[in-house]
C-alpha atoms as a PDB file:
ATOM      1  CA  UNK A   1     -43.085   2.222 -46.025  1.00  0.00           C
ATOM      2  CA  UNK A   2     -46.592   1.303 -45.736  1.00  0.00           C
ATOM      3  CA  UNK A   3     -48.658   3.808 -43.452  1.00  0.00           C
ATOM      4  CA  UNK A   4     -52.260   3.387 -41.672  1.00  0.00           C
ATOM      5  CA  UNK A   5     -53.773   6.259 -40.592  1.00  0.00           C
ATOM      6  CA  UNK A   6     -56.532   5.516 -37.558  1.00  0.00           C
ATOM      7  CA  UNK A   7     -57.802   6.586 -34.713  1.00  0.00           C
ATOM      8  CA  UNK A   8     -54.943   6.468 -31.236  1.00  0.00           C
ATOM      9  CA  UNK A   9     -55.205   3.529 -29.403  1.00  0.00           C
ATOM     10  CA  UNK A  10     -54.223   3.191 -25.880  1.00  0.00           C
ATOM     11  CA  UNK A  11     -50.749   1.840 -26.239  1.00  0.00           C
ATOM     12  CA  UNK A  12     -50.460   4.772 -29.242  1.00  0.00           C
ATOM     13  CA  UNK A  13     -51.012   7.963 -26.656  1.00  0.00           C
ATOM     14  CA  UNK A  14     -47.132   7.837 -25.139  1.00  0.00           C
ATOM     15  CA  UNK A  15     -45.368   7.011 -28.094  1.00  0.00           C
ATOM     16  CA  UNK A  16     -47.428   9.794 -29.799  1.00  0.00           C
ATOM     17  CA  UNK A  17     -46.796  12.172 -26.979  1.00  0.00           C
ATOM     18  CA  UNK A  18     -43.115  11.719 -26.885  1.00  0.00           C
ATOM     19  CA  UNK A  19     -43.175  12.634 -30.938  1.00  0.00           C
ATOM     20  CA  UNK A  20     -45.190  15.794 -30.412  1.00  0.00           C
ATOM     21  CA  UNK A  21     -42.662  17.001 -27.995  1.00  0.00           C
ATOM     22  CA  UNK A  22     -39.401  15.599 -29.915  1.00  0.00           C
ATOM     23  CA  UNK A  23     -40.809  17.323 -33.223  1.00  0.00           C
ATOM     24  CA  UNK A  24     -42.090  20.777 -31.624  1.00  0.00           C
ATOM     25  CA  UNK A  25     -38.405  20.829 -29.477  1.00  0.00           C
ATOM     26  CA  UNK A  26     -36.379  19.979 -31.912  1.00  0.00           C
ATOM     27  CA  UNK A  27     -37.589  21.946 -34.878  1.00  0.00           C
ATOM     28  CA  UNK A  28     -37.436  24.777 -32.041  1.00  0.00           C
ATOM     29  CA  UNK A  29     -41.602  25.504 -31.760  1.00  0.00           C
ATOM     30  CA  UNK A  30     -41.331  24.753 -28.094  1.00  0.00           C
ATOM     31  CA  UNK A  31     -39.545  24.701 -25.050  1.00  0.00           C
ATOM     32  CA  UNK A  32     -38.672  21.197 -23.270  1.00  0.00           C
ATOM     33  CA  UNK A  33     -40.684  22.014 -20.471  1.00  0.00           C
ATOM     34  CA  UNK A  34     -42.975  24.921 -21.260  1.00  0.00           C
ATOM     35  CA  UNK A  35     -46.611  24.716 -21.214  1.00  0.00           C
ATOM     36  CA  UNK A  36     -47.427  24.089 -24.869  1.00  0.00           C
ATOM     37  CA  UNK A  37     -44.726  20.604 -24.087  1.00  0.00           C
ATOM     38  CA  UNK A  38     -46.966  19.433 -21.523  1.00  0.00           C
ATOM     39  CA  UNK A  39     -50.215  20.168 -23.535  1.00  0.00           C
ATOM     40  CA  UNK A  40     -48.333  18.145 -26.539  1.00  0.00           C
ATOM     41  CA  UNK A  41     -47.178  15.200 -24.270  1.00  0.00           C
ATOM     42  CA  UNK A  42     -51.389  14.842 -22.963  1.00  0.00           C
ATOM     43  CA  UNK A  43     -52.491  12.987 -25.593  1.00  0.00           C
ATOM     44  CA  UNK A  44     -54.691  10.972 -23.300  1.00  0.00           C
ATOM     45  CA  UNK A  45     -56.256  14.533 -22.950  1.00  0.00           C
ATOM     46  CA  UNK A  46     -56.337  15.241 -26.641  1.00  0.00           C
ATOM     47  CA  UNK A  47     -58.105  12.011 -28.002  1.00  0.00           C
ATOM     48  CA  UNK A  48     -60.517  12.311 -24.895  1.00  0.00           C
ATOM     49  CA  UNK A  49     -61.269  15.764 -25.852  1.00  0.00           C
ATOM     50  CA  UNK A  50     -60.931  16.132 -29.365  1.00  0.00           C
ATOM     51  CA  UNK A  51     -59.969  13.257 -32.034  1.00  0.00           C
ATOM     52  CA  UNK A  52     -56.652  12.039 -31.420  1.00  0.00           C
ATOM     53  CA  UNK A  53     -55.526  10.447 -35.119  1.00  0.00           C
ATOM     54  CA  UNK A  54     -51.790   8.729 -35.344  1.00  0.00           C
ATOM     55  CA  UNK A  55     -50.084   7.338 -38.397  1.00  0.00           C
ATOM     56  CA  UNK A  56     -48.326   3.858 -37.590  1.00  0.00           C
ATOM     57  CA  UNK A  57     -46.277   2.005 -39.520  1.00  0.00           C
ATOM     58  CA  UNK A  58     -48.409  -0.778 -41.407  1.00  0.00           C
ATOM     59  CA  UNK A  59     -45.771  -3.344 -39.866  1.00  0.00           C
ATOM     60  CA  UNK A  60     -44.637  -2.802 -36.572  1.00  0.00           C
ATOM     61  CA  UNK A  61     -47.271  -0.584 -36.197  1.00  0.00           C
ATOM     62  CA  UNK A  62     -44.409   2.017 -34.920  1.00  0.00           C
ATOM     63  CA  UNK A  63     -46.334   6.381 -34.111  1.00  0.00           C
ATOM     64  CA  UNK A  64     -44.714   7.556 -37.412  1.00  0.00           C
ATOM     65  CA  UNK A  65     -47.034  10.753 -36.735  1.00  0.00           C
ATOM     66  CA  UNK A  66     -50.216  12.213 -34.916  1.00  0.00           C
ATOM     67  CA  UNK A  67     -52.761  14.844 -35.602  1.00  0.00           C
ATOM     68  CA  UNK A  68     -55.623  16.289 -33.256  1.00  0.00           C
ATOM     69  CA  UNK A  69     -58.693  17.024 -35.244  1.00  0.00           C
ATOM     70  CA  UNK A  70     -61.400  19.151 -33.847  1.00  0.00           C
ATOM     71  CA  UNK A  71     -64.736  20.630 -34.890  1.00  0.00           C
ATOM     72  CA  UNK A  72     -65.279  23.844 -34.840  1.00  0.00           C
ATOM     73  CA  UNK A  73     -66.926  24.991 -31.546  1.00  0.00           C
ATOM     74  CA  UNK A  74     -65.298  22.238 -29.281  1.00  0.00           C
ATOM     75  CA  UNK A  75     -62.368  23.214 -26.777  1.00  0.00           C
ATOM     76  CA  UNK A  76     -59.691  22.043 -28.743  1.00  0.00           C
ATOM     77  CA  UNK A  77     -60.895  24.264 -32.012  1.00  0.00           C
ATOM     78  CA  UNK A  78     -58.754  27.826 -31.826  1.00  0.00           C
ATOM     79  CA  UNK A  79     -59.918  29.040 -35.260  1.00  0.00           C
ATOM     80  CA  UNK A  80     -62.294  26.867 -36.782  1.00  0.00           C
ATOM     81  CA  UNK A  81     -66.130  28.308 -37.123  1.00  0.00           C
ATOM     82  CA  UNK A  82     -68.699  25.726 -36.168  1.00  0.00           C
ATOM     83  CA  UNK A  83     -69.199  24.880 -39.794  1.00  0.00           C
ATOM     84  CA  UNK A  84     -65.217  23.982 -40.040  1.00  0.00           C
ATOM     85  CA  UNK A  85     -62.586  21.237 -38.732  1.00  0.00           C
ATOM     86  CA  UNK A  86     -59.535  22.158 -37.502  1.00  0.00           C
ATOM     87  CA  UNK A  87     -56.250  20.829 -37.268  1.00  0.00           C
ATOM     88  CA  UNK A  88     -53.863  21.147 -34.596  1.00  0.00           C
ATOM     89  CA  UNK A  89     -50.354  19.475 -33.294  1.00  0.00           C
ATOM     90  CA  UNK A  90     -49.561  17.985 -37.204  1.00  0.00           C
ATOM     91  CA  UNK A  91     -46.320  15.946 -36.162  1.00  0.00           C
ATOM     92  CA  UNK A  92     -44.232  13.880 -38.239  1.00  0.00           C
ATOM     93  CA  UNK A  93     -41.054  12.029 -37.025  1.00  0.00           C
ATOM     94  CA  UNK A  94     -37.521  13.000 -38.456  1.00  0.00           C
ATOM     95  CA  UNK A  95     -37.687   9.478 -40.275  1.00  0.00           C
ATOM     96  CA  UNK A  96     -41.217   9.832 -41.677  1.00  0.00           C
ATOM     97  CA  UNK A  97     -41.143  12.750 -43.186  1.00  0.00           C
ATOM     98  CA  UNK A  98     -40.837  13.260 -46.786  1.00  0.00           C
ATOM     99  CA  UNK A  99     -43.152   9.816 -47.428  1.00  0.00           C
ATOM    100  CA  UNK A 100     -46.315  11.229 -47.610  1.00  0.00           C
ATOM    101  CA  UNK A 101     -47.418  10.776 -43.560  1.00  0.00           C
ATOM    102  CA  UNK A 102     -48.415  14.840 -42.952  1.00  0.00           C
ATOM    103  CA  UNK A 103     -50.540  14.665 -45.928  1.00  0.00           C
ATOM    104  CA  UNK A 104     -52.272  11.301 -45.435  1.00  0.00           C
ATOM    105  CA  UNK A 105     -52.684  12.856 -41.490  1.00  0.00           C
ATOM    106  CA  UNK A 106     -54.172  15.954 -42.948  1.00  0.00           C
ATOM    107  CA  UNK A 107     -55.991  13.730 -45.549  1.00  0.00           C
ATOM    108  CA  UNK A 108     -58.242  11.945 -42.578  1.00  0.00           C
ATOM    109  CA  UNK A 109     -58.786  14.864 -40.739  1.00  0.00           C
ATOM    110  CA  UNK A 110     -60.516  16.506 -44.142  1.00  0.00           C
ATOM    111  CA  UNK A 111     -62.062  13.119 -44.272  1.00  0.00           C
ATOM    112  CA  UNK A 112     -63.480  13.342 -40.945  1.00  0.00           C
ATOM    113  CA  UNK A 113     -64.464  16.973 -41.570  1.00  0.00           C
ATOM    114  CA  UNK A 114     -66.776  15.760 -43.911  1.00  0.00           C
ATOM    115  CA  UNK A 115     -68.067  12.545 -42.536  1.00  0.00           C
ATOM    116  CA  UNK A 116     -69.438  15.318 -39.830  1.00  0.00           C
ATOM    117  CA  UNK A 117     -71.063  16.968 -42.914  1.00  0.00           C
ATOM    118  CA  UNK A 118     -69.020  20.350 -41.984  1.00  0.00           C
ATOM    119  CA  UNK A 119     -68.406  22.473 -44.996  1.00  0.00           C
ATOM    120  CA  UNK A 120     -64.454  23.047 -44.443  1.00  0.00           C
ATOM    121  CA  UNK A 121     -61.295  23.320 -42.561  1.00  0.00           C
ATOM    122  CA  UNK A 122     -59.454  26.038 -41.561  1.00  0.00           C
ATOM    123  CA  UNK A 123     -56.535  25.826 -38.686  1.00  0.00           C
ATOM    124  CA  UNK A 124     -53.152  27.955 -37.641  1.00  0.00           C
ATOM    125  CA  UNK A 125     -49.418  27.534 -38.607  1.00  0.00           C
ATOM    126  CA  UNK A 126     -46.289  28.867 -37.511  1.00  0.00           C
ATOM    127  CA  UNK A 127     -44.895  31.314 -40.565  1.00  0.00           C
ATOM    128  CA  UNK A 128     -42.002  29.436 -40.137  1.00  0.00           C
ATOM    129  CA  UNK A 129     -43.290  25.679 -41.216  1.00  0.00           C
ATOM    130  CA  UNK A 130     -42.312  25.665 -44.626  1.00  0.00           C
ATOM    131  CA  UNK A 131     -42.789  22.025 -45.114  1.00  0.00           C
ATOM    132  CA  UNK A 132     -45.602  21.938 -43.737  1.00  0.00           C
ATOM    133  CA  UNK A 133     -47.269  24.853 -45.923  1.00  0.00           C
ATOM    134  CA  UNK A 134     -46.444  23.008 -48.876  1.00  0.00           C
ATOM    135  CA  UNK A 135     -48.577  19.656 -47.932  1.00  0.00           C
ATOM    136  CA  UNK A 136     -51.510  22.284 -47.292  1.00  0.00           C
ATOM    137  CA  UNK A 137     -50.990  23.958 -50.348  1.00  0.00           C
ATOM    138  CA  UNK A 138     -50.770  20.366 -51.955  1.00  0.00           C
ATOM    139  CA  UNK A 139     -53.847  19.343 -50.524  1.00  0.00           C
ATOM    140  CA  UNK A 140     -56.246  22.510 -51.642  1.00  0.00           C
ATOM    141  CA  UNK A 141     -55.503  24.636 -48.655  1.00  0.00           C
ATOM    142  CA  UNK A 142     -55.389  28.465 -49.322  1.00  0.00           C
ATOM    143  CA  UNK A 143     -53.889  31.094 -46.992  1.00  0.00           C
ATOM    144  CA  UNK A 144     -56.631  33.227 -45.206  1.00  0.00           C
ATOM    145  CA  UNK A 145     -54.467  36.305 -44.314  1.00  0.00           C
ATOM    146  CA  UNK A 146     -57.768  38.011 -42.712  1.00  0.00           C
ATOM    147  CA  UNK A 147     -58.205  35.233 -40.158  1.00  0.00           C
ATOM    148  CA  UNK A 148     -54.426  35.439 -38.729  1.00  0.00           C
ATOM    149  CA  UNK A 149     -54.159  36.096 -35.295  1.00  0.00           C
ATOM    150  CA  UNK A 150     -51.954  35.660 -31.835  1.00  0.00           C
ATOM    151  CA  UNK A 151     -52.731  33.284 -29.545  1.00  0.00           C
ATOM    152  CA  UNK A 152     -50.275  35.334 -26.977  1.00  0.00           C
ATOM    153  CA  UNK A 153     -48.393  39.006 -27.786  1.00  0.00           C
ATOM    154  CA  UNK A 154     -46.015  38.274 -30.039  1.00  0.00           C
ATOM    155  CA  UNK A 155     -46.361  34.851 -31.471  1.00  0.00           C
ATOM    156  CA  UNK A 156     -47.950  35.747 -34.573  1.00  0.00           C
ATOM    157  CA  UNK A 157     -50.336  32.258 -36.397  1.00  0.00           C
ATOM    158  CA  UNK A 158     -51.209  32.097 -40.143  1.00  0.00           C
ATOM    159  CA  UNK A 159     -54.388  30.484 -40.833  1.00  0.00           C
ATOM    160  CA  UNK A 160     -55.217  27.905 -43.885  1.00  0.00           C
ATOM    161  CA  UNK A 161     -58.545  27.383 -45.321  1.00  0.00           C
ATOM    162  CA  UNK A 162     -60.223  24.996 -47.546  1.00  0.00           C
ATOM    163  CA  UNK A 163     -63.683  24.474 -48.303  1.00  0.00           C
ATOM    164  CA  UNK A 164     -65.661  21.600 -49.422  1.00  0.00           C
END
């Protein structure tokens, strides 16, 4: 399967929603209709506020994945410092994953990272995202135990770090 990675376009930001939510559901992240699934389903709200950045297939041009990408110091950035780009929302479809579509997601937001001249990345994970750890770990990303925090009592976020 043949991936692009770009920016969302319009007729991108439903399909792309509808993936966040079916991915953060059904891997058990989120509730159907909690807050953080509404926040996932606005991705006219994401790419208008932060960078919005889908993986279609090269074909069809089918939302195989999405990834917002922020810089450090704008709304959307939870952990990055101003010097950093962040991450957040990484989903890959059930039928995508395994091919390489997290990491080449990943891949252009550490591209745009440094097109902005910033000197690194750092963003959260669940300790639960395995899979996901390993593509970071792949890609140069180092746990940064110090930086962990809770975004709400309880729900405990593990922070990865890379820098340029």
């Amino acid at each position: 399967m043949d991936v692009v990675i770009r920016p969302a376009l319009e007729r991108d930001l439903e399909p792309a929603g509808a993936l966040s939510v079916e991915v953060y559901v059904g891997d058990g992240y989120s509730l159907p209709d909690g807050p953080y699934s509404r926040l996932l389903r606005d991705t006219r709200r994401r790419s208008t506020e932060a960078e919005l950045l889908v993986a279609v297939d090269a074909v069809d041009e089918r939302v195989l994945g999405c990834v917002t990408f922020a810089a450090g110091g704008t709304a959307w950035a939870d952990i990055a410092r101003p010097d950093e780009g962040e991450i957040r929302m990484l989903a890959v479809g059930r039928a995508a994953r395994g091919r390489g579509v997290g990491a080449a997601l990943v891949g252009a937001a550490m591209d745009r990272s440094r097109a902005l001249g910033l000197a690194g990345m750092a963003f959260s994970t669940r300790p639960e995202m395995d899979a996901a750890h390993r593509v970071y770990e792949r890609l140069g990303f180092r746990r940064t135990p110090a930086r962990d925090w809770e975004p709400v009592p309880g729900t405990r976020l593990m922070v990865y770090t890379l820098t340029f």
